[in-house]
N, C-alpha and C. Protein backbone atom coordinates (compact mmCIF):
# COMPACT_ATOMS: atom_id res chain seq x y z
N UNK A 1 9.33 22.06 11.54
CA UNK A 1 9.98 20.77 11.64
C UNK A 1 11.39 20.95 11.12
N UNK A 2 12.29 20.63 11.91
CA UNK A 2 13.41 21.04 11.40
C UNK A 2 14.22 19.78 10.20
N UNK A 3 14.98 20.08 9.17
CA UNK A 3 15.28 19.40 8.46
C UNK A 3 15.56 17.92 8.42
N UNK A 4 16.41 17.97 9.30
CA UNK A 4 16.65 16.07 9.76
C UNK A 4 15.66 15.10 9.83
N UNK A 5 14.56 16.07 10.69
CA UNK A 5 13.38 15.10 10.78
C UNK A 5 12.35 15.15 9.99
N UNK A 6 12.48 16.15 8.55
CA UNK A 6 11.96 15.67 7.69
C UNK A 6 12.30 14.41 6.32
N UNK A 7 13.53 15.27 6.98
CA UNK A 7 14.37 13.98 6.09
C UNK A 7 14.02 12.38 6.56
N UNK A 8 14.02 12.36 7.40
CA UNK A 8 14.37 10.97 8.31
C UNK A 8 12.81 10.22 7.72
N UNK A 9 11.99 11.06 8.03
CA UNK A 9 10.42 10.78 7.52
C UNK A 9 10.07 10.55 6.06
N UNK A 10 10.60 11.55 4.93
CA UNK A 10 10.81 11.04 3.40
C UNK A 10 11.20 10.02 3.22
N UNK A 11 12.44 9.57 3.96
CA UNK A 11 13.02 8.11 4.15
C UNK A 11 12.08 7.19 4.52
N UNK A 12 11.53 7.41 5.71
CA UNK A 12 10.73 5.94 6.00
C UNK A 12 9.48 5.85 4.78
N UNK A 13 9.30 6.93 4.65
CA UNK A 13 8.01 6.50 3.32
C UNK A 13 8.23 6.17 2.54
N UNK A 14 9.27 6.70 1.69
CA UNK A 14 10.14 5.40 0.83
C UNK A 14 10.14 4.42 0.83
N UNK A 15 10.68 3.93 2.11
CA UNK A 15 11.43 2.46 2.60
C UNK A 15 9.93 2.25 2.78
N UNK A 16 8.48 2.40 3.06
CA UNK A 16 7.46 1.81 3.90
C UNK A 16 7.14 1.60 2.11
N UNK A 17 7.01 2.45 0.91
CA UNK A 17 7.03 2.36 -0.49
C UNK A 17 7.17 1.10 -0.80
N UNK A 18 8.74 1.12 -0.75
CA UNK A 18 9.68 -0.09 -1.69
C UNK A 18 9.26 -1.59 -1.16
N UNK A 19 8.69 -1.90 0.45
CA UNK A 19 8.72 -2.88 1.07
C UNK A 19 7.20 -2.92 1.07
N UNK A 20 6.02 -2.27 0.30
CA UNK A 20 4.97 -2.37 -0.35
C UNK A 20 5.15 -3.08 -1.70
N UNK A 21 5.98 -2.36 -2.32
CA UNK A 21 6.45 -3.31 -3.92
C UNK A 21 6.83 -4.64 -3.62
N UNK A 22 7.74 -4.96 -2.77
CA UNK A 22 8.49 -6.31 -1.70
C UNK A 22 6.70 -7.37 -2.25
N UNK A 23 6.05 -6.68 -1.17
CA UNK A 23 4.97 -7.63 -0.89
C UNK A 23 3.90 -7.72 -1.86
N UNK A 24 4.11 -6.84 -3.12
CA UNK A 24 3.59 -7.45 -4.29
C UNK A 24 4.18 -8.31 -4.98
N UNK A 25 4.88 -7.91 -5.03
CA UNK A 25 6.14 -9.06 -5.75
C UNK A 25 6.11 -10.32 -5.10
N UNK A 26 6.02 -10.69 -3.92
CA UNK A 26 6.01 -12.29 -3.19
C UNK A 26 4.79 -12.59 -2.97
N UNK A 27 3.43 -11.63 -3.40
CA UNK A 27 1.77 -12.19 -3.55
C UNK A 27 1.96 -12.75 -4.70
N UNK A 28 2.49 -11.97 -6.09
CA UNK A 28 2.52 -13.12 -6.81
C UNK A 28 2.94 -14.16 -7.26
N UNK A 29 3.34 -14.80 -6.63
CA UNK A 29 4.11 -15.78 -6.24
C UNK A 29 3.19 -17.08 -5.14
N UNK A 30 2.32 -16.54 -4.78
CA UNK A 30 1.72 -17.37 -3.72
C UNK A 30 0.20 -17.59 -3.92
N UNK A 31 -0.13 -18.87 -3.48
CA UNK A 31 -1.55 -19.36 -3.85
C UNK A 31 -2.65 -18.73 -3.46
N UNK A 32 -3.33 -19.05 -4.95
CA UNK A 32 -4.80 -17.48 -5.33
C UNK A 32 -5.27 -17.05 -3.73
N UNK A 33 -5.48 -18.46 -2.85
CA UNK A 33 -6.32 -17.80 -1.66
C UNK A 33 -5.92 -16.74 -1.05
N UNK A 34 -4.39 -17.18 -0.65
CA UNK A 34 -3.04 -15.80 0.10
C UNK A 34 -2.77 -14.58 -0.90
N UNK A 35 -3.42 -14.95 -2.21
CA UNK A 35 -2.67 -13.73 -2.93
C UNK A 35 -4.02 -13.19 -3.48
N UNK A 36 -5.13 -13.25 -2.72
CA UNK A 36 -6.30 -12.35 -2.75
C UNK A 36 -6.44 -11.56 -1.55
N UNK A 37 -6.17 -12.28 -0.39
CA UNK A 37 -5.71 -11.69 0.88
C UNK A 37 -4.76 -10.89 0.80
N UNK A 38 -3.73 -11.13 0.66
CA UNK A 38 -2.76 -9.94 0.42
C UNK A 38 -3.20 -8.99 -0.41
N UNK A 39 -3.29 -9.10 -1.53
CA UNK A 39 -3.66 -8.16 -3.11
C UNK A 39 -4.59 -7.11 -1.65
N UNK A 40 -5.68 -7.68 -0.86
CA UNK A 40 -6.97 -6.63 -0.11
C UNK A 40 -5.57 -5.51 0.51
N UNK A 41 -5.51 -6.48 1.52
CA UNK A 41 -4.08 -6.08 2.81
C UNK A 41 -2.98 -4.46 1.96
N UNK A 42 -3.06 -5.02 1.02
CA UNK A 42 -1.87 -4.12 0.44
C UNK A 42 -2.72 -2.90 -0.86
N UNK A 43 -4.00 -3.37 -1.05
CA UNK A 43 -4.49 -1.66 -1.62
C UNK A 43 -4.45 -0.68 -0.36
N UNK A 44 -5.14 -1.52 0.97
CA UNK A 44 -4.95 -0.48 2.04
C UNK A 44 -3.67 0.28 2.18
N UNK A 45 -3.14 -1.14 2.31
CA UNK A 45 -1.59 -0.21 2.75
C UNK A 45 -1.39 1.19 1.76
N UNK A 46 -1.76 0.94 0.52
CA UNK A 46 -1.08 2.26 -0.52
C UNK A 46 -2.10 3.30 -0.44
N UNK A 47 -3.24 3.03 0.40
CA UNK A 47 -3.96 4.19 0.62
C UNK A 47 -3.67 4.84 1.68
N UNK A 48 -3.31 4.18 2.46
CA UNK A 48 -2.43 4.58 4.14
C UNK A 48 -1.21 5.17 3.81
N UNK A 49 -0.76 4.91 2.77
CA UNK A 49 0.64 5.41 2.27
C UNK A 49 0.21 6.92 1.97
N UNK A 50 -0.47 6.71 0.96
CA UNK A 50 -0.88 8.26 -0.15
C UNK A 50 -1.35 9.26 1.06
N UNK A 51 -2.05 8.65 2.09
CA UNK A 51 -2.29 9.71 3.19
C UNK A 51 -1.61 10.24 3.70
N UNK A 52 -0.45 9.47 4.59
CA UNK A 52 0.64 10.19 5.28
C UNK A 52 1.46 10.77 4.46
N UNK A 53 1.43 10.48 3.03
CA UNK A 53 2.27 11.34 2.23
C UNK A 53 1.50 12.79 2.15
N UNK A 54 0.54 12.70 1.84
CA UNK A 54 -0.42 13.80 1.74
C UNK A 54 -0.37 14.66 3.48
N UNK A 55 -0.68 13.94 4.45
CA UNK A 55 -0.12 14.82 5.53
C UNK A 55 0.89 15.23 5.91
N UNK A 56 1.92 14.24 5.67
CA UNK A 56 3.43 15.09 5.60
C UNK A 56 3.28 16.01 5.18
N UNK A 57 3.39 15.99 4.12
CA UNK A 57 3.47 16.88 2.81
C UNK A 57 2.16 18.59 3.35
N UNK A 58 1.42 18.65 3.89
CA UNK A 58 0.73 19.55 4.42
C UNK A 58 0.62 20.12 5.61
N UNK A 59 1.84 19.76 6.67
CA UNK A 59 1.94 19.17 7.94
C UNK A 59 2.10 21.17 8.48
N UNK A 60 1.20 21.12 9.40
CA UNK A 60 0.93 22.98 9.88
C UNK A 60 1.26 22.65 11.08
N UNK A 61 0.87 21.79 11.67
CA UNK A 61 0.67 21.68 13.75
C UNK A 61 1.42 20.86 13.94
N UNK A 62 1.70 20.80 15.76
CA UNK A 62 2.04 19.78 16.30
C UNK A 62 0.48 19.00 16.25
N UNK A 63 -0.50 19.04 16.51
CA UNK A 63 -1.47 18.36 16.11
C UNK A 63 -1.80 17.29 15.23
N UNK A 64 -1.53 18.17 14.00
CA UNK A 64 -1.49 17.24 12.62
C UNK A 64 -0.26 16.79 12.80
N UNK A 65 0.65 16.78 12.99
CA UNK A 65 1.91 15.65 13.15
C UNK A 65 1.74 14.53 14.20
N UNK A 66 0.87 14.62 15.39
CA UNK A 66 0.80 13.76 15.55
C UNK A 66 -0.33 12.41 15.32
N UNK A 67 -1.27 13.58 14.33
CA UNK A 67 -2.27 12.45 13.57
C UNK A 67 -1.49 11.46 12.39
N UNK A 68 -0.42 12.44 12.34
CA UNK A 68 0.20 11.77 11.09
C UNK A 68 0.86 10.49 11.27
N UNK A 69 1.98 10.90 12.70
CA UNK A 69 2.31 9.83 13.19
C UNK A 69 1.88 8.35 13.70
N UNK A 70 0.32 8.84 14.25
CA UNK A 70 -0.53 7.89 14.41
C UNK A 70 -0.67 6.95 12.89
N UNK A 71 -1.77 7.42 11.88
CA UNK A 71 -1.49 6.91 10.78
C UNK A 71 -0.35 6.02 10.50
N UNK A 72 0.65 6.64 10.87
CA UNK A 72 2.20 6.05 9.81
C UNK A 72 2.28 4.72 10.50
N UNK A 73 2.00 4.55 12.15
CA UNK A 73 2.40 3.61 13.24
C UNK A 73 1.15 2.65 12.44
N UNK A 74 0.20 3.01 12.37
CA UNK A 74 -1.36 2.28 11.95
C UNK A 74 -1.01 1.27 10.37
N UNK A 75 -0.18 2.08 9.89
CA UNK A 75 0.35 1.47 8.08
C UNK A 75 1.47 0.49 8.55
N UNK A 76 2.22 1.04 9.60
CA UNK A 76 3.33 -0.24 9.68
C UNK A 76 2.48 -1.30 10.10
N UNK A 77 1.80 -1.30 11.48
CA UNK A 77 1.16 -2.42 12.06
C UNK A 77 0.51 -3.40 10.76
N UNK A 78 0.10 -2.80 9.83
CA UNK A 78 -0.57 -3.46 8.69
C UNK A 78 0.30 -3.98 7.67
N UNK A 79 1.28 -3.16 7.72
CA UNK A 79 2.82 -3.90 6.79
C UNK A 79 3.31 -5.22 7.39
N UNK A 80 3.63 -5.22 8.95
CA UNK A 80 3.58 -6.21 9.28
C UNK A 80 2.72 -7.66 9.33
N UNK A 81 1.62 -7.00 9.72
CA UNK A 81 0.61 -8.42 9.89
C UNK A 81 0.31 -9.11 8.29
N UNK A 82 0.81 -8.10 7.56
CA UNK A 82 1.03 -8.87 5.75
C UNK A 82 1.84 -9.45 5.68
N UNK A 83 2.70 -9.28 5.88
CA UNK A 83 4.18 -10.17 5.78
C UNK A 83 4.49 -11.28 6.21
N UNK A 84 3.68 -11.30 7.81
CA UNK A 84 3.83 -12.41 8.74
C UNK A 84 2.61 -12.69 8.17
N UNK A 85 1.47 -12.84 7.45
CA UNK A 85 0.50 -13.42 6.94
C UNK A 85 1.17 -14.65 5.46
N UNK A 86 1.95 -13.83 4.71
CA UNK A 86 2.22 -14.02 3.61
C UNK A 86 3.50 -15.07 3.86
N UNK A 87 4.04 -15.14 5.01
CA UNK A 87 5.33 -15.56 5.39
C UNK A 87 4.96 -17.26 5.67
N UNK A 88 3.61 -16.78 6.75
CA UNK A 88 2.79 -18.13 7.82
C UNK A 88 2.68 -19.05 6.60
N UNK A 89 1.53 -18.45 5.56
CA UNK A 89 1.07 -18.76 4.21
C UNK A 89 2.04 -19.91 3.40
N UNK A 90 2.87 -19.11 3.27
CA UNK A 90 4.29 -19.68 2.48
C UNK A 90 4.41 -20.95 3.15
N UNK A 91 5.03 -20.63 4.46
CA UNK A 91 5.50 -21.66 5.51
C UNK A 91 4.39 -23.00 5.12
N UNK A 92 3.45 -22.70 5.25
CA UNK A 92 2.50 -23.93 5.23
C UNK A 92 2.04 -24.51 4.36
N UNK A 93 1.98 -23.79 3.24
CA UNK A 93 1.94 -24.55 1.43
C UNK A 93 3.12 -24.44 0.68
């Protein structure tokens, strides 16, 4: 894997990191029902995290890169549907 695009990838896990902290920080903030839902939503996420870090981080094949990638696409889809959960949530109480 040549450098850039590992770089580029340390980056998004970061940024997929920090915007995990984001959505702890605005669960607590929001009523017990949404912020038990979220609190579930977001252990996943940091286990989906620790994985693709862990496959990055071990990455041998084009194979395993693209399980990895799968994963990473699988953690955003779930970053999102928290946010717009937590957002809807807000909006309505």
């Amino acid at each position: 894997m040549e450098d850039h695009s590992r770089g580029k990838m340390e980056e998004i896990l970061r940024e997929l990191g920090h915007k995990i902290d984001i959505l702890i920080n605005e669960a607590t903030s929001s009523s017990k029902e949404v912020r038990s839902e979220l609190e579930k939503t977001i252990q996943l996420l940091k286990i989906r995290k620790e994985k693709l870090e862990k496959e990055f981080n071990t990455y041998s094949a084009q194979k395993k890169w693209q399980t990895t990638k799968n994963h990473f696409g699988n953690a955003i889809g779930e970053l999102k549907k928290a946010v717009e959960a937590l957002l809807n949530k807000n909006e309505k109480g």
